[in-house]
Protein backbone atom coordinates (compact mmCIF):
# COMPACT_ATOMS: atom_id res chain seq x y z
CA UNK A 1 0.00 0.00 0.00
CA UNK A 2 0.85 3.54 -0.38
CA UNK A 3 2.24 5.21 3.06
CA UNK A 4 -0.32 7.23 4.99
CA UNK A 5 2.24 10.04 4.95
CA UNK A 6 2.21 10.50 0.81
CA UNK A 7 -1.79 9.67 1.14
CA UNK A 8 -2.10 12.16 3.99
CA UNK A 9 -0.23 14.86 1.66
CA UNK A 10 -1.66 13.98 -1.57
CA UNK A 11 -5.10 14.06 -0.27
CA UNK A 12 -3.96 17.37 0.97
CA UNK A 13 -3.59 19.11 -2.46
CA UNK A 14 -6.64 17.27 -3.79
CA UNK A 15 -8.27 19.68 -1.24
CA UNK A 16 -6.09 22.51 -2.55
CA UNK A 17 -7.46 22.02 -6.07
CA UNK A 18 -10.91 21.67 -5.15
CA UNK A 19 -10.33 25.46 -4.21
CA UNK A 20 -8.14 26.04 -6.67
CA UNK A 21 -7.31 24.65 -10.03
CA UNK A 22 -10.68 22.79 -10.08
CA UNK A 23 -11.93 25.82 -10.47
CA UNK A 24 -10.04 27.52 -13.36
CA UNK A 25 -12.13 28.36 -16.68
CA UNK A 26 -12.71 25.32 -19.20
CA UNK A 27 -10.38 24.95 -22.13
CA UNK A 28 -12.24 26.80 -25.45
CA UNK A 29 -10.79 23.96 -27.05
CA UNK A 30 -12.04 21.34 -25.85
CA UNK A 31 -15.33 19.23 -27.44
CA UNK A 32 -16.90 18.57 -23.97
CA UNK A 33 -16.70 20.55 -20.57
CA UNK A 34 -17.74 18.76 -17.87
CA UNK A 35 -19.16 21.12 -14.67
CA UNK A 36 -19.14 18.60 -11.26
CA UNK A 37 -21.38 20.30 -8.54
CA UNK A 38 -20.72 18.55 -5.97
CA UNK A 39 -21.45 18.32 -2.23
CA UNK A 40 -18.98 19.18 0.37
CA UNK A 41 -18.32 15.94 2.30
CA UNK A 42 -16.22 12.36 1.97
CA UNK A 43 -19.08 10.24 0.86
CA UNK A 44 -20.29 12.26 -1.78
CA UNK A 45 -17.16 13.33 -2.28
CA UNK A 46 -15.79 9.42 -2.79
CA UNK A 47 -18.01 9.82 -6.11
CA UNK A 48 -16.51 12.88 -7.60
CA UNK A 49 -12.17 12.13 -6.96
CA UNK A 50 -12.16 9.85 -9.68
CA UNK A 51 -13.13 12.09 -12.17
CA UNK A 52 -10.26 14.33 -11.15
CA UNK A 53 -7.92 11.12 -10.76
CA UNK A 54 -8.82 10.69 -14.59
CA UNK A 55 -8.65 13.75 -15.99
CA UNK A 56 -6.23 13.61 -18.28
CA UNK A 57 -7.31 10.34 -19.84
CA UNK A 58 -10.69 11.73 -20.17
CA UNK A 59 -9.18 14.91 -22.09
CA UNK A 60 -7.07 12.01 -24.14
CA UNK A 61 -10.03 10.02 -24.65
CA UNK A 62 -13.16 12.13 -24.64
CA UNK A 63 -11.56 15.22 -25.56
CA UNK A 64 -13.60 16.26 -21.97
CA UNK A 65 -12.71 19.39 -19.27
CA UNK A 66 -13.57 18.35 -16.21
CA UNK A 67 -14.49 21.21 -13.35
CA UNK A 68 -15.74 20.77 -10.01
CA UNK A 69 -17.72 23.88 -8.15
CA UNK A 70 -19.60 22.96 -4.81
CA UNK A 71 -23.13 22.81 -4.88
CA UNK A 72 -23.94 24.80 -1.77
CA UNK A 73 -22.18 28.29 -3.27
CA UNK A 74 -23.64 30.09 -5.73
CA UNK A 75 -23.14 28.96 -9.21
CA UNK A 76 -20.40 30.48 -11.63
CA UNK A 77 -22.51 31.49 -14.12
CA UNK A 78 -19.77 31.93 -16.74
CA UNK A 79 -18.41 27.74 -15.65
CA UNK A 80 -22.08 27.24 -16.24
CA UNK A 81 -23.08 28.70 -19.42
CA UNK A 82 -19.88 27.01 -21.15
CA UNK A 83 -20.53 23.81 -19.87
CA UNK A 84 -21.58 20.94 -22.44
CA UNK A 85 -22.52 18.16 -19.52
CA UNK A 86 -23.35 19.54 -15.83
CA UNK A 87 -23.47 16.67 -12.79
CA UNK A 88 -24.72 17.51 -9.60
CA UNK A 89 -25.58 16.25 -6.39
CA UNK A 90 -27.22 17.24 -3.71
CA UNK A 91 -28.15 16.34 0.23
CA UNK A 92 -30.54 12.99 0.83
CA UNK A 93 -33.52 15.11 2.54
CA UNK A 94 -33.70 17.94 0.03
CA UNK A 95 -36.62 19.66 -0.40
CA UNK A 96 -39.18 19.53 -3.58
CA UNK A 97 -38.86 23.70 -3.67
CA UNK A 98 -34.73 23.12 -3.24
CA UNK A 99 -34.04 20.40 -5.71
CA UNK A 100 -36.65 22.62 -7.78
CA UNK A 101 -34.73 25.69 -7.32
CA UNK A 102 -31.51 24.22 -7.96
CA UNK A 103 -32.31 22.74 -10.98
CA UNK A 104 -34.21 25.89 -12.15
CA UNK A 105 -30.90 28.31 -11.57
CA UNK A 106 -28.73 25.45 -13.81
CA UNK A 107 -31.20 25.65 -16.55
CA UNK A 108 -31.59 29.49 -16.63
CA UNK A 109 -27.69 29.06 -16.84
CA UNK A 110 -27.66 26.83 -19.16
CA UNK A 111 -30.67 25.48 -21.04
CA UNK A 112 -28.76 22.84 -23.13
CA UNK A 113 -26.44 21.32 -21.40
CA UNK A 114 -26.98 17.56 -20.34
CA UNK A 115 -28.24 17.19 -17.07
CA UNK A 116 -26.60 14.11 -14.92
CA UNK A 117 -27.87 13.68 -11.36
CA UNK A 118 -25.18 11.59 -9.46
CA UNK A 119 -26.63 9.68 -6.61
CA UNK A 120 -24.10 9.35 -3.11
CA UNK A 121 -26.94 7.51 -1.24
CA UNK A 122 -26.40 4.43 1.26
CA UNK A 123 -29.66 2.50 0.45
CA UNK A 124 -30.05 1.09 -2.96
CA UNK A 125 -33.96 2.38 -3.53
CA UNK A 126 -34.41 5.09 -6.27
CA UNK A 127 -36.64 7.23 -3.89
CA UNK A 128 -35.59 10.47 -5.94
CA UNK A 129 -36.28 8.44 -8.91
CA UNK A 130 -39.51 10.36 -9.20
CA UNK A 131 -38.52 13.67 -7.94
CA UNK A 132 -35.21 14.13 -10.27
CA UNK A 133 -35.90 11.36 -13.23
CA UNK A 134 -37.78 14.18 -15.43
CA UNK A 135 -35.75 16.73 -14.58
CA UNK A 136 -32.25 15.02 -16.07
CA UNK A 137 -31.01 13.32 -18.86
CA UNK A 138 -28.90 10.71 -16.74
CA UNK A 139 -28.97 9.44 -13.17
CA UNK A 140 -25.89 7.40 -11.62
CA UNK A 141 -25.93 5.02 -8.35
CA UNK A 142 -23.21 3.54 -6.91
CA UNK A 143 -24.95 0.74 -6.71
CA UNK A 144 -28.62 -1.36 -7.35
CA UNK A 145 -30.84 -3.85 -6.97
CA UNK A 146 -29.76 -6.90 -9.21
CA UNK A 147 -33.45 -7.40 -10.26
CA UNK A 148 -34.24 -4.20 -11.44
CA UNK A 149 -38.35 -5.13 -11.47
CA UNK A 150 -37.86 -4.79 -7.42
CA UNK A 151 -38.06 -0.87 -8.07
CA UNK A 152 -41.71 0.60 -7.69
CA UNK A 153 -42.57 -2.47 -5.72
CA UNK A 154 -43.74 -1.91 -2.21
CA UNK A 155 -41.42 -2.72 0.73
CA UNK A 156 -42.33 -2.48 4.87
CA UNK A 157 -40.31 0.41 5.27
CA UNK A 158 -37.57 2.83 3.06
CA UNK A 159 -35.20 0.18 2.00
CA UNK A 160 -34.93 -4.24 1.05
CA UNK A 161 -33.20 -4.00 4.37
CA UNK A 162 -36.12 -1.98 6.61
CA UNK A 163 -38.30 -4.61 5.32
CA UNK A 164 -36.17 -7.74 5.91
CA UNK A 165 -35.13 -6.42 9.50
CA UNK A 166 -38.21 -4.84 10.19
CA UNK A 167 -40.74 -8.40 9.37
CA UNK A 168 -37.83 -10.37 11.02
CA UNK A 169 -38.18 -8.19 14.23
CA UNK A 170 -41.48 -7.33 14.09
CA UNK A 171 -40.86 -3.47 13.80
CA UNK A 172 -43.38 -0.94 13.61
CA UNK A 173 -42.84 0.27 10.12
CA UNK A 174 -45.18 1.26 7.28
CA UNK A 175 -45.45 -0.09 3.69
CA UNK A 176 -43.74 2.42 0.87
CA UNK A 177 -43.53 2.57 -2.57
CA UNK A 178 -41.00 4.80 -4.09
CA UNK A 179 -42.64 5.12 -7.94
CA UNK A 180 -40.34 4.93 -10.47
CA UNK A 181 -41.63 7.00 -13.94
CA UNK A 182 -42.06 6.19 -17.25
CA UNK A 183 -38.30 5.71 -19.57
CA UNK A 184 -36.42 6.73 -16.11
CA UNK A 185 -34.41 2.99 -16.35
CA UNK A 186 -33.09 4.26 -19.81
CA UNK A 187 -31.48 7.08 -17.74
CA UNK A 188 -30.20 4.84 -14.99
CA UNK A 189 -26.53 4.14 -15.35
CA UNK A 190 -24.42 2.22 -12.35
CA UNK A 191 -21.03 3.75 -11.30
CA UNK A 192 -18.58 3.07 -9.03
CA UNK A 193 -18.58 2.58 -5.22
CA UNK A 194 -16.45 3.83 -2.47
CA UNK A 195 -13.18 2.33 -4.60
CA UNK A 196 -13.22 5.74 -5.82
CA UNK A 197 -12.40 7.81 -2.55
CA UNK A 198 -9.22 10.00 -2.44
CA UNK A 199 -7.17 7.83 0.07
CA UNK A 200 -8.46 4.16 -1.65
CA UNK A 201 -8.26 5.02 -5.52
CA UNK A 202 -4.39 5.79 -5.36
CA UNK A 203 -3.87 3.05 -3.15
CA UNK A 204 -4.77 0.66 -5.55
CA UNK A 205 -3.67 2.33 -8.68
CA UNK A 206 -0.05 2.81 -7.60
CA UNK A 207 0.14 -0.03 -4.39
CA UNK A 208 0.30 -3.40 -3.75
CA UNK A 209 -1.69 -6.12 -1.37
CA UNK A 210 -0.64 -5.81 1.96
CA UNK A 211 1.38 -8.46 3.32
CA UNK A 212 2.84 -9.67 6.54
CA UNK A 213 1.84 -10.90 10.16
CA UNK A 214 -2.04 -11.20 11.24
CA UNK A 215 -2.40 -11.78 14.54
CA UNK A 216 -5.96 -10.61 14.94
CA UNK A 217 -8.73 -13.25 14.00
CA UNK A 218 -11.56 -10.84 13.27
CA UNK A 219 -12.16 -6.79 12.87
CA UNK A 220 -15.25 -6.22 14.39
CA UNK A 221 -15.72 -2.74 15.04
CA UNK A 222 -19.56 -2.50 15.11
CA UNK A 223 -21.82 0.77 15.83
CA UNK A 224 -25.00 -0.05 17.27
CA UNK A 225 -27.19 3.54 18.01
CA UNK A 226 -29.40 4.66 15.18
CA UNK A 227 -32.66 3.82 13.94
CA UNK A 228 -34.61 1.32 15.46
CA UNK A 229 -34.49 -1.05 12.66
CA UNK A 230 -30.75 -0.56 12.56
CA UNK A 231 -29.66 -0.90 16.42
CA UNK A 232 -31.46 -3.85 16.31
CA UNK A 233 -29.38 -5.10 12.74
CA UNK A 234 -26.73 -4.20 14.55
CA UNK A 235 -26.87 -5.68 17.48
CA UNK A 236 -27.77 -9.18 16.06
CA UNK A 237 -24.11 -8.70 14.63
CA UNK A 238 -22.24 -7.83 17.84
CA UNK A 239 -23.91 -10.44 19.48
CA UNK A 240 -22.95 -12.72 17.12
CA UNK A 241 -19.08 -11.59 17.54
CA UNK A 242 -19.50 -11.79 21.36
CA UNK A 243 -20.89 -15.50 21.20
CA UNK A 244 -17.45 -16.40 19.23
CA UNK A 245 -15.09 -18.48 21.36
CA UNK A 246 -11.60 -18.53 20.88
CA UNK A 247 -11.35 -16.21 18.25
CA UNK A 248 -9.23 -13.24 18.83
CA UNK A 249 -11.53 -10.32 18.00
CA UNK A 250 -11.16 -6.30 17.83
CA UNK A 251 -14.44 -4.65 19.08
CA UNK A 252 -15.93 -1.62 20.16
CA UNK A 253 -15.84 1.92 18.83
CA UNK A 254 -14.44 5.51 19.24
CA UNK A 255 -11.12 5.02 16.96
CA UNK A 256 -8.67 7.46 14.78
CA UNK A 257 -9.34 6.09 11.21
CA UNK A 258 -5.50 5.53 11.11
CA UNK A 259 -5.69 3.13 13.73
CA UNK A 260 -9.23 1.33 12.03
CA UNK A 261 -7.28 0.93 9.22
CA UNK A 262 -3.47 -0.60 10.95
CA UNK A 263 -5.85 -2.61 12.50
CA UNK A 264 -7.70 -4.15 9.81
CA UNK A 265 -4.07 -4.70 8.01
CA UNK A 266 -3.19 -6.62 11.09
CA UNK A 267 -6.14 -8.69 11.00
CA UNK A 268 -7.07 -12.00 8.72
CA UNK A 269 -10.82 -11.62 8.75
CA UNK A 270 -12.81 -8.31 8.35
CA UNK A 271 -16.55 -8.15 9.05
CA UNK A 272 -18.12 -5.96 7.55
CA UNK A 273 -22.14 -5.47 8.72
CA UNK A 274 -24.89 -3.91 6.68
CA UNK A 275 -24.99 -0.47 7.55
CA UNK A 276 -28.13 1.89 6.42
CA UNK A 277 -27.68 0.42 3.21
CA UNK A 278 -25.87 -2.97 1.64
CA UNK A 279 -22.64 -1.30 0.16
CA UNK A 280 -19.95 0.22 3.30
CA UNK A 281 -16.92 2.13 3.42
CA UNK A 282 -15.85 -1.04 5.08
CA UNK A 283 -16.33 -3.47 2.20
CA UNK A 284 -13.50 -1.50 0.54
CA UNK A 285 -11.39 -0.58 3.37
CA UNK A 286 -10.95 -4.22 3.94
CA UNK A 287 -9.87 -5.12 0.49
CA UNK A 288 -7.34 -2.43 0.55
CA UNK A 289 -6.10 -3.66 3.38
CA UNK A 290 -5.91 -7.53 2.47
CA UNK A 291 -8.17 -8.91 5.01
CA UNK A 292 -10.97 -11.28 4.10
CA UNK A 293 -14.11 -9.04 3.71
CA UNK A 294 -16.77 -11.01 5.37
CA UNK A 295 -20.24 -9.93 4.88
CA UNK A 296 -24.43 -10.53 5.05
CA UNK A 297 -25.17 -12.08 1.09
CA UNK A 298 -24.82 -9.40 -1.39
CA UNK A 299 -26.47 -11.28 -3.85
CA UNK A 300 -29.25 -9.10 -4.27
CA UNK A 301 -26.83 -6.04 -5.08
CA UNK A 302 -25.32 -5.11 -8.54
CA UNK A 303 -22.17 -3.15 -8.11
CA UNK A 304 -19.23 -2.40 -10.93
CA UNK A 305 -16.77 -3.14 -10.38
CA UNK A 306 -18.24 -6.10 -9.15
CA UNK A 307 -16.29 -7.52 -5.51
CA UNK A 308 -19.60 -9.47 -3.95
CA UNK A 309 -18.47 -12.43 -6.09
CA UNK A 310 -19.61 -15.21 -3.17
CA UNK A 311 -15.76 -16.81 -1.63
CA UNK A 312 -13.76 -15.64 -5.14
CA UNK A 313 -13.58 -12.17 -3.72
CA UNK A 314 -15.67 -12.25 -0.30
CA UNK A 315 -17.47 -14.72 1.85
CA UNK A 316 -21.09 -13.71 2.65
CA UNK A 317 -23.15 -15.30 5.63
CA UNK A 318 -26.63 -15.66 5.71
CA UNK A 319 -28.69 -12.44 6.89
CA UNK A 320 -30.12 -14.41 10.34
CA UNK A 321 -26.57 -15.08 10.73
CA UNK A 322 -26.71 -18.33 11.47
CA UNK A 323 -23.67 -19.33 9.65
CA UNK A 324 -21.99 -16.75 10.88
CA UNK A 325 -19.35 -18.79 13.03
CA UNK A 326 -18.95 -21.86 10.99
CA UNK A 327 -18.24 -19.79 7.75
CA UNK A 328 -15.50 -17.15 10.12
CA UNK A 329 -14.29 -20.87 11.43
CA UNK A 330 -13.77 -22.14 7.97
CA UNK A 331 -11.66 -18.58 6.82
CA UNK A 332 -9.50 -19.24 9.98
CA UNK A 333 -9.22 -22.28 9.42
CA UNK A 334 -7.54 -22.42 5.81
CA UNK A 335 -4.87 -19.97 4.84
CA UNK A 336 -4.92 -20.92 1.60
CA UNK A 337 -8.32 -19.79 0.76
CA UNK A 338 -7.94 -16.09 2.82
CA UNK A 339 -5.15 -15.38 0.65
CA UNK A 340 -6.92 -16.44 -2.30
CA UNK A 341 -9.80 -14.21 -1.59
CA UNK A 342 -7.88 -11.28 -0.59
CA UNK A 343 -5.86 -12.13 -3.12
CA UNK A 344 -8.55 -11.61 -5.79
CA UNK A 345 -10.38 -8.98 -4.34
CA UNK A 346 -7.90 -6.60 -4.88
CA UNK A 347 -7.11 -8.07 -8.13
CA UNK A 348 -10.38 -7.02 -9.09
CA UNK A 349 -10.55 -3.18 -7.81
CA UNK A 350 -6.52 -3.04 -8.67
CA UNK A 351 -7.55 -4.31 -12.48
CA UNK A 352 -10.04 -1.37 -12.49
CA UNK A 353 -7.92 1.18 -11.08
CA UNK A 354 -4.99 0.74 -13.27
CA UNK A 355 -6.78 0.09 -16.65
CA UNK A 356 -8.89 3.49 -16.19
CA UNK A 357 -11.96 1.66 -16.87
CA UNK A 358 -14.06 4.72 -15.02
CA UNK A 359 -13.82 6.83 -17.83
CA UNK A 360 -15.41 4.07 -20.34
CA UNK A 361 -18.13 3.13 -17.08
CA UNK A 362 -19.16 7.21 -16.78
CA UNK A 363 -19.45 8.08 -20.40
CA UNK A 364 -22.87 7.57 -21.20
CA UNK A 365 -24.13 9.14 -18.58
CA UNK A 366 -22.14 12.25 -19.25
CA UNK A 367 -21.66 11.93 -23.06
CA UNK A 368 -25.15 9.56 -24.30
CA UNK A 369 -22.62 7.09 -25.37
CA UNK A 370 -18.87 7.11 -25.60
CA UNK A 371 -17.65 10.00 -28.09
């Protein structure tokens, strides 16, 4: 892996671009200018590095100018008007009269340009699917249902995992149905996950699996207050941990993310629980740190690149858990297989990162189809 010092430092003048060169006026010459308007914060910000990280291949490719502005300042009007393809996010809980507005000042801006909503979201429902659909011309998630024909169904609760946790624990919540409009799967496109964050895209590209002494068993560090529905999801999974026997585990909460991640590097076996939706920082940091990502099934899930291949490049347990300790048993149990695993999980998001493959996975959403 890269050393945290030259990720602390380049991650550093990232930020210094962001407020800087990001920011500079689009090339005249160029056939497409990309405008990013993005929101202020890692996760949504995990979705937006890579376009930076490929820049220059997109020039080479695309012949595209990528720019970044955030979304919460007011618009350059002169970055907006020039602008051939304009991507935005915004905050989960935004208003109708916000998202309205927002969209509203781009247009005025720029009538023409092609409209790309980029979707940051835990959960893998499309409950803006109605609200922003009509309004753009493309809408990227970092991740979906597998079976697509789940979407408009009803579910007890927000998400699939509300209703599994919520029928399983007999929760009080209520039936929705997030409607999904007419032609809006023509605009749905599926990006990238959390590979793409500032300190894990790098770390791929340019590093190597870790390797070395594991003396921990399992990484286990599990948050339990939130919703209802997920205090009690979470708590089925640190009980689960606690019932282990003579497995040495790392628990508890209230670390430096330098220490999370030395810790998962020192450890064979990485669980990884559902959080408020399927996909977690977690899933990645794992990989990047060699340790066996272990997981509830995934199978439902369609990510790309795709690292929820079931024990090829993770091992997923059953959602009741049941399995849970005779599938960590069987990981601790053969070496051989851990290092496969790890061993092709990074393969997989290393493969990606090096062959620039986000440039060819973003291009019809912000081109149509590749120029």
């Amino acid at each position: 892996m890269i050393g945290e010092v030259k990720l602390r430092l380049a991650r550093t003048l990232h930020r210094r671009k962001r407020a800087g060169a990001f920011r500079r006026p689009f090339d005249a010459t160029a056939t497409h200018k990309v405008l990013l308007l993005s929101v202020d914060h890692p996760i949504p910000q995990s979705q937006i590095f890579g376009f930076h990280y490929y820049a220059k291949a997109f020039r080479d490719q695309m012949d595209a100018d990528i720019r970044e502005h955030p979304v919460e300042q007011d618009l350059d009007p002169v970055a907006l008007g020039e602008a051939t393809t304009i991507c935005f996010q915004t905050y989960f809980d935004i208003s109708d009269a916000a998202l309205n507005d927002l969209v509203g000042r781009i247009r005025a801006g720029n009538p023409t340009a092609r409209l790309v909503y980029l979707d940051w979201f835990a959960p893998t429902d499309l409950r803006l699917a109605a609200r922003v659909g009509p309004l753009v011309d493309a809408y990227v998630s970092k991740h979906l249902l597998r079976d697509r024909g789940l979407y408009g169904q009803p579910t007890f609760g927000d998400t699939s995992l509300m209703d599994y946790y919520g029928r399983r624990h007999d929760l009080d919540h209520e039936e929705q149905r997030f409607a999904i409009p007419d032609g809006f799967m023509d605009k749905l496109h599926l990006g990238p996950s959390f590979m793409t964050a500032d300190f894990m895209l790098p770390a791929f590209d340019r590093g190597r699996l870790p390797q070395g002494a594991r003396p921990l068993d399992l990484h286990a560090r599990i948050a339990v207050n939130g919703s209802p529905w997920y205090a009690t999801m979470r708590q089925a999974c640190v009980d689960a941990v606690n019932a282990l026997e003579g497995v040495n585990s790392v628990t508890g909460i209230g670390i430096g993310h330098a220490r999370f991640m030395r810790e998962i590097r020192a450890s064979k076996v990485c669980f990884s629980a559902f959080g408020y939706g399927e996909v977690c920082w977690r899933d990645y940091e794992a990989i990047v740190c060699g340790s066996v990502l272990l997981k509830q099934d995934m199978a439902h899930v369609d990510t790309a690149p795709d690292i929820f291949v079931r024990d090829e490049t993770y091992v997923p347990v059953k959602w009741d858990l049941s399995d849970f300790s005779k599938r960590l048993q069987w990981l601790l149990d053969d070496t051989a297989a851990r290092q496969r695993i790890s061993r092709n999980a990074f393969g997989v998001l290393q493969d990606y990162a090096r062959s620039g493959a986000f440039v060819n996975q973003m291009a019809p959403a912000l081109f149509g189809a590749a120029p």
